[in-house]
Each structure stands twice: as C-alpha cells, then as structure tokens.
PDB file of N, CA and C in Angstrom:
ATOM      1  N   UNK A   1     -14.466   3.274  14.147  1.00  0.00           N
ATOM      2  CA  UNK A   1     -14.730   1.887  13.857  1.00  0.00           C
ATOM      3  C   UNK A   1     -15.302   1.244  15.112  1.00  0.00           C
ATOM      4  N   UNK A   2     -15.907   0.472  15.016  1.00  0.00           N
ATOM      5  CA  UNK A   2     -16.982  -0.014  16.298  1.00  0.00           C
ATOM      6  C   UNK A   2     -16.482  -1.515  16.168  1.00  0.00           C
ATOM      7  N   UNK A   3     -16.341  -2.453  16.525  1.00  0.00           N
ATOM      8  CA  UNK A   3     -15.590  -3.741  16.634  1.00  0.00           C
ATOM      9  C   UNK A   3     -16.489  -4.519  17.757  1.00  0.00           C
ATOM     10  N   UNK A   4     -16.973  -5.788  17.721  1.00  0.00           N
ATOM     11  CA  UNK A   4     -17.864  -6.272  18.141  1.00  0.00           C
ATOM     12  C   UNK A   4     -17.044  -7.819  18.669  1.00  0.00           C
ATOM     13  N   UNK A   5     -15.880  -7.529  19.444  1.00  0.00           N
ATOM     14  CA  UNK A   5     -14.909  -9.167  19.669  1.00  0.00           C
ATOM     15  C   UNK A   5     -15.681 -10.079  19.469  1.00  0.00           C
ATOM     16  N   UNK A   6     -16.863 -10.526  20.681  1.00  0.00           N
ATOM     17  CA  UNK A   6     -17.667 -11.695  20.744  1.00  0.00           C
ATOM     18  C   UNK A   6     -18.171 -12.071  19.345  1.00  0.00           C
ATOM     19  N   UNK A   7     -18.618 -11.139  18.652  1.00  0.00           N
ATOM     20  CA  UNK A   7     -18.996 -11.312  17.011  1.00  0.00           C
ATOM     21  C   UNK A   7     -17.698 -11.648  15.914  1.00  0.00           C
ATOM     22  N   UNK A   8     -16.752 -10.623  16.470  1.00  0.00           N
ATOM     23  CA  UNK A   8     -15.750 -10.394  15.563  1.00  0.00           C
ATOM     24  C   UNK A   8     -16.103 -10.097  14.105  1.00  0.00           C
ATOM     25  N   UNK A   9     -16.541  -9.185  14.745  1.00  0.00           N
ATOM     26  CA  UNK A   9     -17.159  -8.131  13.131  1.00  0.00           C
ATOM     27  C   UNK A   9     -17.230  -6.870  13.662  1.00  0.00           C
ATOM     28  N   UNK A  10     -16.666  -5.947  11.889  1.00  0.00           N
ATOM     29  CA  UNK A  10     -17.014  -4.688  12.331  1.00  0.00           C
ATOM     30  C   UNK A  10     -18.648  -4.188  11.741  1.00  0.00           C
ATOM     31  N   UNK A  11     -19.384  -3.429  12.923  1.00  0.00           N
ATOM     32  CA  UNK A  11     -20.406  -3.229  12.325  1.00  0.00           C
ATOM     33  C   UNK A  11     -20.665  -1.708  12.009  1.00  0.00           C
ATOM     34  N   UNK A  12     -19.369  -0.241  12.200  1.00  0.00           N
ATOM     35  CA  UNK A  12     -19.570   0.306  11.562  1.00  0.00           C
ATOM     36  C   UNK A  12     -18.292   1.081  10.979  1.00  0.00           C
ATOM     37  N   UNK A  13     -18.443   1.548  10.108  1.00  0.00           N
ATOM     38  CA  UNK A  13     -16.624   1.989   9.837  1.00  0.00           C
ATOM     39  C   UNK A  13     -16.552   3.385   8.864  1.00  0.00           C
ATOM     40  N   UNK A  14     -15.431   4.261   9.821  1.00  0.00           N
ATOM     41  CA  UNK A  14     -15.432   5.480   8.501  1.00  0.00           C
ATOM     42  C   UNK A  14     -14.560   4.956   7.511  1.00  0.00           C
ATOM     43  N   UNK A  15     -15.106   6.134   6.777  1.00  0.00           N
ATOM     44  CA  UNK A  15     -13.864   5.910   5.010  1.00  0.00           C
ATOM     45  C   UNK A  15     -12.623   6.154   5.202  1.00  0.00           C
ATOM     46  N   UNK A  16     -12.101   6.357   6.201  1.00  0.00           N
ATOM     47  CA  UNK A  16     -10.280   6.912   6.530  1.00  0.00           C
ATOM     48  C   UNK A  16     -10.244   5.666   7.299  1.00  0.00           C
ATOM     49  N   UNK A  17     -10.751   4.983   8.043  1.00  0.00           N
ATOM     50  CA  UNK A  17     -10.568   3.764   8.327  1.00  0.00           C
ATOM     51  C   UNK A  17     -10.570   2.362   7.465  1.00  0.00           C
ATOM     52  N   UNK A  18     -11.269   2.507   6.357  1.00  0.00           N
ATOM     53  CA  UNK A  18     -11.504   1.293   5.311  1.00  0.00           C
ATOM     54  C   UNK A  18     -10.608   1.573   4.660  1.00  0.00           C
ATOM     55  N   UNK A  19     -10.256   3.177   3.906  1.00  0.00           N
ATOM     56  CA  UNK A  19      -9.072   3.441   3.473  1.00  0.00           C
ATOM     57  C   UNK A  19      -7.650   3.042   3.827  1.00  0.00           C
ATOM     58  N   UNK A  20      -7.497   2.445   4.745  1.00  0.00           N
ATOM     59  CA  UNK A  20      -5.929   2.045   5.207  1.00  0.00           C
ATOM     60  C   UNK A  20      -5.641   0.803   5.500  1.00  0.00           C
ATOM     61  N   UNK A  21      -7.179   0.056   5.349  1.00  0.00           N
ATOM     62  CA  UNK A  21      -7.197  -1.611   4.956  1.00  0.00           C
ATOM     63  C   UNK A  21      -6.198  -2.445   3.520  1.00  0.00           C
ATOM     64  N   UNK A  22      -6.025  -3.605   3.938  1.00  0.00           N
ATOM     65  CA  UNK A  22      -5.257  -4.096   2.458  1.00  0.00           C
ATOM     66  C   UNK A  22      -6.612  -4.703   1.886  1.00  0.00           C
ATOM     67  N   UNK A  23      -6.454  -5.293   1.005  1.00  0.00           N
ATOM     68  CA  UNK A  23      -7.623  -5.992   0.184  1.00  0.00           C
ATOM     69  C   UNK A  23      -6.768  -6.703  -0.433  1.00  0.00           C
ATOM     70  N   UNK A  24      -7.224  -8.029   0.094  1.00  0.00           N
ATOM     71  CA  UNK A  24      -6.828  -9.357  -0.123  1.00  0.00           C
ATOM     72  C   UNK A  24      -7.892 -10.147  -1.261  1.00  0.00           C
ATOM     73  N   UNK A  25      -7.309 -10.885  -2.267  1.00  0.00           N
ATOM     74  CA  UNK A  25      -8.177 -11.478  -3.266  1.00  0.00           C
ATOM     75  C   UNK A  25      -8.215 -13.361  -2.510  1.00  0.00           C
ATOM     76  N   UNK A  26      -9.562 -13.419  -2.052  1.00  0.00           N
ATOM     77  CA  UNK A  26      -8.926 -14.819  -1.493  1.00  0.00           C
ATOM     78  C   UNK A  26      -9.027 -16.379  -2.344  1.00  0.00           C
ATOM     79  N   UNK A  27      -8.837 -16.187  -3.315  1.00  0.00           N
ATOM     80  CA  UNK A  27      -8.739 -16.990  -4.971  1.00  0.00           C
ATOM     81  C   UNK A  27      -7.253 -17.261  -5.193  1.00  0.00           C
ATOM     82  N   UNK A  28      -6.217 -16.047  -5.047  1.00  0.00           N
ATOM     83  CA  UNK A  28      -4.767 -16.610  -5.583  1.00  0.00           C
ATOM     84  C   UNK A  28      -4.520 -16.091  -4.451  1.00  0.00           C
ATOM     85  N   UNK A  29      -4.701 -15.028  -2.952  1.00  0.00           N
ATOM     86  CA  UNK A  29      -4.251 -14.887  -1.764  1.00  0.00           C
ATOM     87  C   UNK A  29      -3.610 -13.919  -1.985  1.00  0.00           C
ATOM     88  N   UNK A  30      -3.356 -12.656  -3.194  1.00  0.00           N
ATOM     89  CA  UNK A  30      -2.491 -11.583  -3.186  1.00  0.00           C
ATOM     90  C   UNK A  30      -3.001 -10.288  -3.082  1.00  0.00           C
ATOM     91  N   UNK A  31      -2.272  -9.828  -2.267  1.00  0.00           N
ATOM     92  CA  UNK A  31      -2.506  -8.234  -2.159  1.00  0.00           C
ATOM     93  C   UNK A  31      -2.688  -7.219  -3.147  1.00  0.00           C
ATOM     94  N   UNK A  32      -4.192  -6.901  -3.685  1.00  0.00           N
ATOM     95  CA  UNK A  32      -4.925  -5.750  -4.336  1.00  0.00           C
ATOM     96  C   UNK A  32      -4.061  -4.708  -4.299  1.00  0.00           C
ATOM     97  N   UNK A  33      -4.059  -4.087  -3.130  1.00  0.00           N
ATOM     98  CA  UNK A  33      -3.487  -2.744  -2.513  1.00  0.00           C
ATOM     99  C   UNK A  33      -4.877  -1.870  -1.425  1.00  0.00           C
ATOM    100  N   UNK A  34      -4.903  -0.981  -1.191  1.00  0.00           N
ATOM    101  CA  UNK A  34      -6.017  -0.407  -0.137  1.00  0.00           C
ATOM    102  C   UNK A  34      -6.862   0.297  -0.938  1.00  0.00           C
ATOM    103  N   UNK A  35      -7.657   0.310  -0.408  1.00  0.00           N
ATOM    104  CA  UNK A  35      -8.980   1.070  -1.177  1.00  0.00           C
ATOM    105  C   UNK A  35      -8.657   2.694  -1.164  1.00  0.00           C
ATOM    106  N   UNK A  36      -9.071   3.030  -2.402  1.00  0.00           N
ATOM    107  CA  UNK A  36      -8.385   4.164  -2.094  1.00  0.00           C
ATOM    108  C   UNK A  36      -9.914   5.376  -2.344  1.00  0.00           C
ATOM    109  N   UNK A  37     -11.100   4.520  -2.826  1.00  0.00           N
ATOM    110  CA  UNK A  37     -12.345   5.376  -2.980  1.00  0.00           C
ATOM    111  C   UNK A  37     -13.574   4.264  -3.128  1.00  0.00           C
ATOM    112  N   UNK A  38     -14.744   4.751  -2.870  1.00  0.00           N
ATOM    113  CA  UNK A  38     -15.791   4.167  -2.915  1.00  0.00           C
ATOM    114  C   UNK A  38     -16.563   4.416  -4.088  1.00  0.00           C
ATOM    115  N   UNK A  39     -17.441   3.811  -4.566  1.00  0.00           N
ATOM    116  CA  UNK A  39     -18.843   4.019  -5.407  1.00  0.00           C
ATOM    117  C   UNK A  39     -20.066   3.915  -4.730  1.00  0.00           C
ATOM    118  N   UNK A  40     -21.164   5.254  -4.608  1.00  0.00           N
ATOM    119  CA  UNK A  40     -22.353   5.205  -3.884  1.00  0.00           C
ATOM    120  C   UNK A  40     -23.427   5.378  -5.092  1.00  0.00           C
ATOM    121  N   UNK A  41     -24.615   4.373  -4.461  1.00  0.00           N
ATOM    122  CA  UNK A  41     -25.767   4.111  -5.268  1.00  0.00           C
ATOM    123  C   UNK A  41     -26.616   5.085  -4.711  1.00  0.00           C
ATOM    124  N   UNK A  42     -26.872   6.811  -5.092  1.00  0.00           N
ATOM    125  CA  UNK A  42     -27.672   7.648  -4.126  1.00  0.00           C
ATOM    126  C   UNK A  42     -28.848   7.199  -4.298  1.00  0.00           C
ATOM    127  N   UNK A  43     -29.731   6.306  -5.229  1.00  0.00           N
ATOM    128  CA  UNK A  43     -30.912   6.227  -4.975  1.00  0.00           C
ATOM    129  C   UNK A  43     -31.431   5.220  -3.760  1.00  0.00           C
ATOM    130  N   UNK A  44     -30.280   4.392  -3.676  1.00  0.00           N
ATOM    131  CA  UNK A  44     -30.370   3.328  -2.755  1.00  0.00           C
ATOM    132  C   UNK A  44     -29.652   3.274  -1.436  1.00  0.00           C
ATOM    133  N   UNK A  45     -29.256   4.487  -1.409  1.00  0.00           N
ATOM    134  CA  UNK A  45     -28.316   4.718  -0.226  1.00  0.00           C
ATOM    135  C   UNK A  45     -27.304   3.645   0.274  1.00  0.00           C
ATOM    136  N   UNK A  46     -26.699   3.099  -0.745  1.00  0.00           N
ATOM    137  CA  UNK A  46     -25.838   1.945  -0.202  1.00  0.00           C
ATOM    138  C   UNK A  46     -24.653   2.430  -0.756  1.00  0.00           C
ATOM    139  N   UNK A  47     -23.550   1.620  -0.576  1.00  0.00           N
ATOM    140  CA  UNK A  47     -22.038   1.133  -1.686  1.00  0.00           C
ATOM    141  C   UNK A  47     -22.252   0.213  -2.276  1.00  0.00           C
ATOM    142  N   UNK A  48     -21.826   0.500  -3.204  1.00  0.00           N
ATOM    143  CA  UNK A  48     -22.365  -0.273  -4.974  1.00  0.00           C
ATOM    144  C   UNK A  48     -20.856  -0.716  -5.087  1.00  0.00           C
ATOM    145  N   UNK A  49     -19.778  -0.364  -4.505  1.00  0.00           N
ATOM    146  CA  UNK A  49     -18.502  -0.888  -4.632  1.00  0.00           C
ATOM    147  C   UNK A  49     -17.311  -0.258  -4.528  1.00  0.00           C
ATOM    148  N   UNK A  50     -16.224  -1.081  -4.264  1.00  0.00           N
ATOM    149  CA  UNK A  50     -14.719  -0.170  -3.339  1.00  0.00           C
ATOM    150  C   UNK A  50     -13.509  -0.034  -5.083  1.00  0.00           C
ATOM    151  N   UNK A  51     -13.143   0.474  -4.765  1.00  0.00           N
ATOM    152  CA  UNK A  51     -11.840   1.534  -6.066  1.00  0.00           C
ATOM    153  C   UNK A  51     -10.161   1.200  -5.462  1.00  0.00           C
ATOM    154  N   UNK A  52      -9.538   0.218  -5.763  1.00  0.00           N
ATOM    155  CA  UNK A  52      -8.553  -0.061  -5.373  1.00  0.00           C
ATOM    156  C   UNK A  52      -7.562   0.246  -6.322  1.00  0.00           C
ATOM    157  N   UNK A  53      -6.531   1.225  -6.482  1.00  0.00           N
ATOM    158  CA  UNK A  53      -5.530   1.548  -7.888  1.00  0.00           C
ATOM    159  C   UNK A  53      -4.650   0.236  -7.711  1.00  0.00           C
ATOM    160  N   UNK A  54      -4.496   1.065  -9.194  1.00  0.00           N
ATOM    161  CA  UNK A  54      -2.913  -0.549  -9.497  1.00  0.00           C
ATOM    162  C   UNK A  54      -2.256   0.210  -9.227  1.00  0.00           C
ATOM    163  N   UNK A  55      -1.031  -0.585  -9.601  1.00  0.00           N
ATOM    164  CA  UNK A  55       0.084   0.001  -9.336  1.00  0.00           C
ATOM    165  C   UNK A  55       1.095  -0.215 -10.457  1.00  0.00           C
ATOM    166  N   UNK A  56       0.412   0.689 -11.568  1.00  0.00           N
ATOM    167  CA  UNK A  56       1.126   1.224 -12.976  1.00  0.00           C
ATOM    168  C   UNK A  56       1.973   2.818 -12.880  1.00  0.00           C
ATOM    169  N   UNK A  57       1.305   2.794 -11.545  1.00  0.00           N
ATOM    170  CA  UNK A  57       2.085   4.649 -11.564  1.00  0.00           C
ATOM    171  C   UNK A  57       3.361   4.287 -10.487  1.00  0.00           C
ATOM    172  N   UNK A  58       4.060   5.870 -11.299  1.00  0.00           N
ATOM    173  CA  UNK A  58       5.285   5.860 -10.940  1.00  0.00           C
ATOM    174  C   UNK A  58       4.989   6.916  -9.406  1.00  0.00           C
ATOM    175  N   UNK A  59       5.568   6.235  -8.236  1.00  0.00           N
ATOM    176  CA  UNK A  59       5.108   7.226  -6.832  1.00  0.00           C
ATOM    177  C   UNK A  59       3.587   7.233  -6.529  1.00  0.00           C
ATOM    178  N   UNK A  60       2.552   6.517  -7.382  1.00  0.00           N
ATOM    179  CA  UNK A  60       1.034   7.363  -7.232  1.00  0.00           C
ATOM    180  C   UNK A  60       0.888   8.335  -7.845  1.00  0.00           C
ATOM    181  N   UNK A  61       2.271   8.869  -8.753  1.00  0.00           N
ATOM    182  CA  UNK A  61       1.512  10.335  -9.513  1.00  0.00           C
ATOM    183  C   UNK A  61       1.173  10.249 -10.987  1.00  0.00           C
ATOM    184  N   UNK A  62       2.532   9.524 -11.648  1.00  0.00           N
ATOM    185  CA  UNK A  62       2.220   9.906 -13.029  1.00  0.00           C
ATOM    186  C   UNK A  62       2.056   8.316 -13.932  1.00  0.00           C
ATOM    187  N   UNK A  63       1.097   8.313 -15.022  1.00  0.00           N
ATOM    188  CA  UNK A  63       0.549   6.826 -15.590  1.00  0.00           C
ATOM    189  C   UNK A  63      -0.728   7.193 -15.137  1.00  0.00           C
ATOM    190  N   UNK A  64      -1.277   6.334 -16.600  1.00  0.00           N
ATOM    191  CA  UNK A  64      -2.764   6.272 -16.557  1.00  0.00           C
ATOM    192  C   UNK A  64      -3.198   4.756 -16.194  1.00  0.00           C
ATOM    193  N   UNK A  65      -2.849   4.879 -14.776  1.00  0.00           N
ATOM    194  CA  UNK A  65      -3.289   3.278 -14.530  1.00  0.00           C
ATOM    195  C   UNK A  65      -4.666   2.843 -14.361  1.00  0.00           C
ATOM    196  N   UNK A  66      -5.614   2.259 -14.207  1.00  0.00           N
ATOM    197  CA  UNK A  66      -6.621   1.534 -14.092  1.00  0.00           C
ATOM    198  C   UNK A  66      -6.831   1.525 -13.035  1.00  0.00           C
ATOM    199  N   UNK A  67      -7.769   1.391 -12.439  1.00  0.00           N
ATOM    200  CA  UNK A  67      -8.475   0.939 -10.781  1.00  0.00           C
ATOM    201  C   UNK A  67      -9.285  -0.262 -10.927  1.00  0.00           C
ATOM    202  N   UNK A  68      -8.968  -1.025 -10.153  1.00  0.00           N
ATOM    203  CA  UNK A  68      -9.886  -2.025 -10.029  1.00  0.00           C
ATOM    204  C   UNK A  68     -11.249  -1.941  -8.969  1.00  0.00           C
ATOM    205  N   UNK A  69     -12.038  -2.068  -9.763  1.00  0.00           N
ATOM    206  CA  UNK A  69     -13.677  -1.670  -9.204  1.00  0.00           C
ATOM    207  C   UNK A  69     -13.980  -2.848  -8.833  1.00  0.00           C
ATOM    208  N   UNK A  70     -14.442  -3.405  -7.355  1.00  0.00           N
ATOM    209  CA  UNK A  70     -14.497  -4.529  -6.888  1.00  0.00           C
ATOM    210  C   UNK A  70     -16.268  -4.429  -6.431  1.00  0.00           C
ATOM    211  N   UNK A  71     -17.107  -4.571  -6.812  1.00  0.00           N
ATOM    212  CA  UNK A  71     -18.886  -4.747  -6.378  1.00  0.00           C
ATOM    213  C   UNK A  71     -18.737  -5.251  -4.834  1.00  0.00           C
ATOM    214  N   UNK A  72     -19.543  -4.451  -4.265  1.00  0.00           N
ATOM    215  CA  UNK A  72     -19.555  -4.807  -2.781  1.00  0.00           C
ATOM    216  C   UNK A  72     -20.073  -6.083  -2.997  1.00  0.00           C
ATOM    217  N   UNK A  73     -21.036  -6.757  -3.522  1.00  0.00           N
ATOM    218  CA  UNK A  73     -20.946  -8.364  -3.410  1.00  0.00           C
ATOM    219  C   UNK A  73     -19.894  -9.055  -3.343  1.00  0.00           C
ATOM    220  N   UNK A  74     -18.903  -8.859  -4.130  1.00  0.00           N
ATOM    221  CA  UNK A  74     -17.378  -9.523  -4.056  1.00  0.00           C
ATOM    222  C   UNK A  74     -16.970  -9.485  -2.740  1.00  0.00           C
ATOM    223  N   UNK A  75     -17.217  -8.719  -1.502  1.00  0.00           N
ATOM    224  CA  UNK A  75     -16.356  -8.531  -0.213  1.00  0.00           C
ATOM    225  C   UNK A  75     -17.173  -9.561   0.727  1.00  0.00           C
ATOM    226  N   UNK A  76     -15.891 -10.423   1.025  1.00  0.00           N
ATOM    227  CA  UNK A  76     -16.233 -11.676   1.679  1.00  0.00           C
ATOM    228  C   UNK A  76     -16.723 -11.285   3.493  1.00  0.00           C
ATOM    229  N   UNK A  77     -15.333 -10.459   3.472  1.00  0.00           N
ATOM    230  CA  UNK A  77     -15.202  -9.805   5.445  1.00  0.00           C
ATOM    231  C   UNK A  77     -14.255  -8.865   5.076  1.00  0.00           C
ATOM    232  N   UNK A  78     -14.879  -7.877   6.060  1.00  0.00           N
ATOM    233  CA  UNK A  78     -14.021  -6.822   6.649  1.00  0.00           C
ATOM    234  C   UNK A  78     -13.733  -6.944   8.380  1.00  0.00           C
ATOM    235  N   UNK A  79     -12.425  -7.163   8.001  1.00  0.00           N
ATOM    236  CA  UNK A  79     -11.696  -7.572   9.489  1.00  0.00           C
ATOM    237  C   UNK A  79     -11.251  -5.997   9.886  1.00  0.00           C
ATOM    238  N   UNK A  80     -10.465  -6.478  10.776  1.00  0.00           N
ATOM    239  CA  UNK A  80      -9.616  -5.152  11.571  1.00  0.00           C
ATOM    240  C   UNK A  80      -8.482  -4.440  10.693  1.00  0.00           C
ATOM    241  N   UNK A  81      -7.766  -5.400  10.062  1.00  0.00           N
ATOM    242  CA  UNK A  81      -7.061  -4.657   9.086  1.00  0.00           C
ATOM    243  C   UNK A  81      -6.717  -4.857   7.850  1.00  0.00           C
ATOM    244  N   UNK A  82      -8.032  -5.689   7.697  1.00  0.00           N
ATOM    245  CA  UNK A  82      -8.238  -6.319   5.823  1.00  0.00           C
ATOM    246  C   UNK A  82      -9.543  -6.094   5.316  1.00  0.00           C
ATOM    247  N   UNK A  83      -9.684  -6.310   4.087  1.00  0.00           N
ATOM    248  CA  UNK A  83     -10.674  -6.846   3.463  1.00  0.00           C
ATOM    249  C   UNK A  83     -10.938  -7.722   2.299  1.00  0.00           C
ATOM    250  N   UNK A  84     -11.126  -8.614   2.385  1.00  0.00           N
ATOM    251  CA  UNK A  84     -10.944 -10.227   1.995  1.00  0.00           C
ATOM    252  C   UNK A  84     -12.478 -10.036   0.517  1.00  0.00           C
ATOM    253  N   UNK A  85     -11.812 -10.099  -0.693  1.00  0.00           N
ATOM    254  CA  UNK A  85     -12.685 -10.199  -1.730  1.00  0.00           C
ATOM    255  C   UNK A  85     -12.151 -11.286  -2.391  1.00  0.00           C
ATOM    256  N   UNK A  86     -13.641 -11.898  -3.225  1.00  0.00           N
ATOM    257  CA  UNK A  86     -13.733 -12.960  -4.068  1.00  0.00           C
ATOM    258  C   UNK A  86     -13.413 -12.373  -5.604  1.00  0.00           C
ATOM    259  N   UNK A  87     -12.455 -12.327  -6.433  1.00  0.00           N
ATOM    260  CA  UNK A  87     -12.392 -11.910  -7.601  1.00  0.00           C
ATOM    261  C   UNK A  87     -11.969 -13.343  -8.235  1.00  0.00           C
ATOM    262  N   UNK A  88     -12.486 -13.511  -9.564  1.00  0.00           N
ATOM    263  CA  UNK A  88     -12.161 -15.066  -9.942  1.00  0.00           C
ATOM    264  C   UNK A  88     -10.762 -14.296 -10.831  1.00  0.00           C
ATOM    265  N   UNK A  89     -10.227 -15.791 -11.379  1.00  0.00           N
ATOM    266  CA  UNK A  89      -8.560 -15.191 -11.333  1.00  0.00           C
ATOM    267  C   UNK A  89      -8.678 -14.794 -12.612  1.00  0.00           C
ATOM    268  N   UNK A  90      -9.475 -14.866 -14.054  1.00  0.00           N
ATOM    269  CA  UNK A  90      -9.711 -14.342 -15.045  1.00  0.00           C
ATOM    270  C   UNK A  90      -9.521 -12.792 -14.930  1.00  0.00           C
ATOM    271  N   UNK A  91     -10.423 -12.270 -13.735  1.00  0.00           N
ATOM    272  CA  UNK A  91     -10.421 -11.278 -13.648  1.00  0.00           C
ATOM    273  C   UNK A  91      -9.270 -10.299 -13.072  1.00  0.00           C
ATOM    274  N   UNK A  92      -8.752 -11.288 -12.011  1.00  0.00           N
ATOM    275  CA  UNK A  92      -7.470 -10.683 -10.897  1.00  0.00           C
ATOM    276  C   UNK A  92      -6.128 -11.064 -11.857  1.00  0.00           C
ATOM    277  N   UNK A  93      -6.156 -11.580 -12.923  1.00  0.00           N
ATOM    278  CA  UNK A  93      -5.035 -11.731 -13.796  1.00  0.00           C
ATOM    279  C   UNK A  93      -4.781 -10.474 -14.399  1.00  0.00           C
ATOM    280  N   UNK A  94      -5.909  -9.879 -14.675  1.00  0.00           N
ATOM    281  CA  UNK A  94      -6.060  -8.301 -15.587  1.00  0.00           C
ATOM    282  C   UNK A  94      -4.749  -7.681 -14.668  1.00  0.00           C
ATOM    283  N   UNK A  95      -5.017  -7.728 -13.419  1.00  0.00           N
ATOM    284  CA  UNK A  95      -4.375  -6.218 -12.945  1.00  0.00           C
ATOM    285  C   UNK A  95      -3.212  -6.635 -12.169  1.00  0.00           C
ATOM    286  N   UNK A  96      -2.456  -5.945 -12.182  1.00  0.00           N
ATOM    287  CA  UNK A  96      -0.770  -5.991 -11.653  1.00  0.00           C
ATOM    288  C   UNK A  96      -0.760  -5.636 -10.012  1.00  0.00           C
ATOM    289  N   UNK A  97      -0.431  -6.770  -9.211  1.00  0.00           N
ATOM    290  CA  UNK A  97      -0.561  -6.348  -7.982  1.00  0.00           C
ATOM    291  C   UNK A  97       0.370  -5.538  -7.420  1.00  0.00           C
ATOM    292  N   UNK A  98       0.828  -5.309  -6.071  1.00  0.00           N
ATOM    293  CA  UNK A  98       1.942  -4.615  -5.599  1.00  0.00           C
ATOM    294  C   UNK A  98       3.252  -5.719  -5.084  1.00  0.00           C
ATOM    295  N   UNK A  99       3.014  -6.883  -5.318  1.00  0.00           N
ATOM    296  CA  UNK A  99       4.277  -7.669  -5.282  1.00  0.00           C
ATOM    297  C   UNK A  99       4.402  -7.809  -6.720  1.00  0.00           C
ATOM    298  N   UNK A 100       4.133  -7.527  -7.663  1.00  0.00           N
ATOM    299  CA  UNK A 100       4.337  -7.549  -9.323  1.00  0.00           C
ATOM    300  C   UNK A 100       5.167  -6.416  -9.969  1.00  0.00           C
ATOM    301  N   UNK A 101       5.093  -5.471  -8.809  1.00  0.00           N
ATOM    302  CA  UNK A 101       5.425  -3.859  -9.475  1.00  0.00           C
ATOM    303  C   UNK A 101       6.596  -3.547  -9.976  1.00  0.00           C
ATOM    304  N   UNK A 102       7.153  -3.621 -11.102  1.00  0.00           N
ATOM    305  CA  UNK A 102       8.554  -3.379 -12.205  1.00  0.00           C
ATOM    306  C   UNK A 102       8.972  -2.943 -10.896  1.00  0.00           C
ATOM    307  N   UNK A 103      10.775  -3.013 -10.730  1.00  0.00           N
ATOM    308  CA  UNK A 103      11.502  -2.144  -9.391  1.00  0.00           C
ATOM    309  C   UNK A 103      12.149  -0.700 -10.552  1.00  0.00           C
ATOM    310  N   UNK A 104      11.908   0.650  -9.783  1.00  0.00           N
ATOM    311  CA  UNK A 104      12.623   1.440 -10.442  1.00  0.00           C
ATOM    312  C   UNK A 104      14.241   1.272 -10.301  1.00  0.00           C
ATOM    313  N   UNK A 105      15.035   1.709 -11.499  1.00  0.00           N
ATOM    314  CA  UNK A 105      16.234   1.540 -10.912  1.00  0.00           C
ATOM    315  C   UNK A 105      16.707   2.918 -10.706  1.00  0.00           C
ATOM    316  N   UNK A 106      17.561   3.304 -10.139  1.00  0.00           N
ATOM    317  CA  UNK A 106      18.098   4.524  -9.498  1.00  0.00           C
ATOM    318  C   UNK A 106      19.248   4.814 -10.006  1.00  0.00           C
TER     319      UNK A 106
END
C-alpha cells in the first residue's frame, strides 16, 4: 500500500490489503463487513466493483447467503483502514449487517 500523508490518499493498494478493510455505508453509518473479492472489467482493465458477504452464514461456512456487489462508483474513499461507500438505504436495507447477526446460542 503506498499512502501519500500530505494527500492523504492511497494511491496504490494490493487485494490482501483492501481485503482486511471494513466498508462503511455512509447513508445509515453501518458496517457492510470487508471485502472479501473483486469484479474485473478485462476489456477495460479496471474494477467494475468490490463483493462484500453478509452475514447469513453460520462461521463463513454453511448458508446460501448473498454478497453484496457494491459498483466501484459507489466508493466514496479508501482510507487506511476503511472504505466508505454510498449505498442508498432502499438498497442497504436488503442486506443484514454484522451488528444485525442472529447470536448463536450454545
């Protein structure tokens, strides 16, 4: 990750580094969860958009939960240890965050 203080921007970043970011919705202010994969446009050589899971599974293993596919237009900033997206709340209502998550009981 390359970090630019005077700017305070990052201007380049691996995927094990974006991977361990939170993703913040900055509309209701709650935690997505971390990106856990990308979408690439090969004709255009860009990211077409980040893959953040819910959190319908039990541990990360078992449930067919949903991912929320966020369009790199939606990403406001990528800070040092966030990334701050615009989802309107129609949409961020769909999916169950990680302060929402049923508690297992034991």
């Amino acid at each position: 990750m390359v970090y630019h203080p005077a700017q305070k921007v990052v201007s380049s970043l691996k995927i094990s580094d974006f991977q361990t970011k939170d993703v913040i919705n900055i509309v209701d202010g709650k935690k997505l969860g971390q990106v856990s994969d990308l979408e690439l446009d090969l004709r255009q050589g860009r990211i077409d958009s980040i893959v953040v899971p819910t959190f319908t599974r039990f541990f990360g293993m078992f449930g067919g939960g949903t991912d929320i596919i966020i369009p790199w237009r939606n990403i406001v900033k990528i800070g040092a240890d966030v990334v701050l997206v615009r989802l309107d709340e129609a949409k961020a209502a769909a999916y169950k965050t990680e302060e929402e998550e049923i508690p297992v009981r034991t």
